[in-house]
C-alpha atoms as a PDB file:
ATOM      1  CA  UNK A   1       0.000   0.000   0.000  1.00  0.00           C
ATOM      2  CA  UNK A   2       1.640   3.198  -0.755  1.00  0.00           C
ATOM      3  CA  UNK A   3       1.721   5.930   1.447  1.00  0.00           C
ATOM      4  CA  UNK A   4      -0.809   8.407  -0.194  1.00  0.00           C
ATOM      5  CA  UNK A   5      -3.218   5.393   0.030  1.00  0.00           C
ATOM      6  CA  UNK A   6      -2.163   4.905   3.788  1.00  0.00           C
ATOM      7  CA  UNK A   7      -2.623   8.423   4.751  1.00  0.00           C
ATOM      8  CA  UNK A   8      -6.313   8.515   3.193  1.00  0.00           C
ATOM      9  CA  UNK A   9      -7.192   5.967   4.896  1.00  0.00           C
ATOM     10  CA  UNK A  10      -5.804   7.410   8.212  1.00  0.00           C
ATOM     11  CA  UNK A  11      -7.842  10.508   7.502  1.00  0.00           C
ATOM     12  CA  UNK A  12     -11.224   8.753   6.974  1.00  0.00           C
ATOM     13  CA  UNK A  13     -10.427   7.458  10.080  1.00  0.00           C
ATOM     14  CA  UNK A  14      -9.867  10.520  12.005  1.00  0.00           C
ATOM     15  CA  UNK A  15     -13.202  11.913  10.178  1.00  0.00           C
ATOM     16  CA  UNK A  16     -15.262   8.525  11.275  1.00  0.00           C
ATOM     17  CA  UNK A  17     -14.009   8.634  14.788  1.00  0.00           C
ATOM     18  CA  UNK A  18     -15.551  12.520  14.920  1.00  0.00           C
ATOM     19  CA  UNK A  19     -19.273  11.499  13.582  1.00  0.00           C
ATOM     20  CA  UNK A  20     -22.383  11.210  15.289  1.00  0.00           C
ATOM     21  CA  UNK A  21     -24.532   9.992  12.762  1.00  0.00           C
ATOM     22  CA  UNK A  22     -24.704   6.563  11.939  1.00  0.00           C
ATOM     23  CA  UNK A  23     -24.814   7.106   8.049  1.00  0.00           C
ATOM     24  CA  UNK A  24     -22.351   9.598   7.865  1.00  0.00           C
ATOM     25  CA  UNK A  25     -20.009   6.396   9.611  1.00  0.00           C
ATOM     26  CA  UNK A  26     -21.503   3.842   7.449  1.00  0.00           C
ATOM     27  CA  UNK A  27     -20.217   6.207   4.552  1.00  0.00           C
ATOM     28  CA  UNK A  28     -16.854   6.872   5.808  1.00  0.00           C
ATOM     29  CA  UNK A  29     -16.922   2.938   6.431  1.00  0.00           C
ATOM     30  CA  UNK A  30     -17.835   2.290   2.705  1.00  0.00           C
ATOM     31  CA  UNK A  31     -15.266   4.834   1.710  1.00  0.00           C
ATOM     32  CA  UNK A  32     -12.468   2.774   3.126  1.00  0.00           C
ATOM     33  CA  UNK A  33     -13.683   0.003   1.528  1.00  0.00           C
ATOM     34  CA  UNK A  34     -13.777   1.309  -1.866  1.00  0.00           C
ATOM     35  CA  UNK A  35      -9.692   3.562  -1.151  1.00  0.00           C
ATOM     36  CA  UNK A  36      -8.775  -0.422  -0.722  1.00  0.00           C
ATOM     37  CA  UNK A  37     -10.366  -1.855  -3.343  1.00  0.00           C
ATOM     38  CA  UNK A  38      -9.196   0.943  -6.318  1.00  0.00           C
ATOM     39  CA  UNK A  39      -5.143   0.618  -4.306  1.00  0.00           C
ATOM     40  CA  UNK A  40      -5.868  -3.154  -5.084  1.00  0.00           C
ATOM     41  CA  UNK A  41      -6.878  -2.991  -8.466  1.00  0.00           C
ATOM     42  CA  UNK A  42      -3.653   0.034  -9.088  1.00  0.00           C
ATOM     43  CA  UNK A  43      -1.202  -2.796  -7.633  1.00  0.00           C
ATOM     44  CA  UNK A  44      -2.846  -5.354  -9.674  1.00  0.00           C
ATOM     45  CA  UNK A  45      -2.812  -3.215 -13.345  1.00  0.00           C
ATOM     46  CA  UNK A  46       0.838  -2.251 -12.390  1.00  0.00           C
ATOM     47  CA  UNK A  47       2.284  -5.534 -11.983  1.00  0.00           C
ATOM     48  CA  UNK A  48       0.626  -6.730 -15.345  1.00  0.00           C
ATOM     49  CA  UNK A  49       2.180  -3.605 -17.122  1.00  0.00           C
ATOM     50  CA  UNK A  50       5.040  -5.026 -15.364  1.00  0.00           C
ATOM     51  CA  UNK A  51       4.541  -8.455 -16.501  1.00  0.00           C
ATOM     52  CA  UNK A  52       4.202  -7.635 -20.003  1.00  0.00           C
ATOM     53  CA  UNK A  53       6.635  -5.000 -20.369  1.00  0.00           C
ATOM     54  CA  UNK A  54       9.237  -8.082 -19.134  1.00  0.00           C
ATOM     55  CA  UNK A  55       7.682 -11.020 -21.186  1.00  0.00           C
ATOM     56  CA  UNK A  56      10.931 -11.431 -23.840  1.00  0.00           C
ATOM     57  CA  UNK A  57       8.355 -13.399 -26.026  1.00  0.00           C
ATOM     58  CA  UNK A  58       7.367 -10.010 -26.974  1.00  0.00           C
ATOM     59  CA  UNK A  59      10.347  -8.117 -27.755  1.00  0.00           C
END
């Protein structure tokens, strides 16, 4: 996870830990979810790039 990723996440946090509401948590909960999900996907399109770019097959 790199460290932009990180330090959203650490920020949602702070903002969840200062709401009253239950939906505005339950958002800030589903927020996390999806910052993980679209750092997953990032790691997983850059190591195909980097799987391709290194497949000698293809030079």
């Amino acid at each position: 996870m790199n460290e932009h990723c990180e330090w959203l996440l650490n920020e949602v946090d702070k903002l969840q830990q200062t709401q009253v509401h239950y939906e505005d948590r339950a958002f800030l909960l589903s927020l996390k979810s999806v910052i993980n999900e679209q750092n997953k996907r990032s790691e997983q399109i850059q190591n195909e790039l980097d799987g391709r770019l290194w497949n000698h097959t293809n030079w």
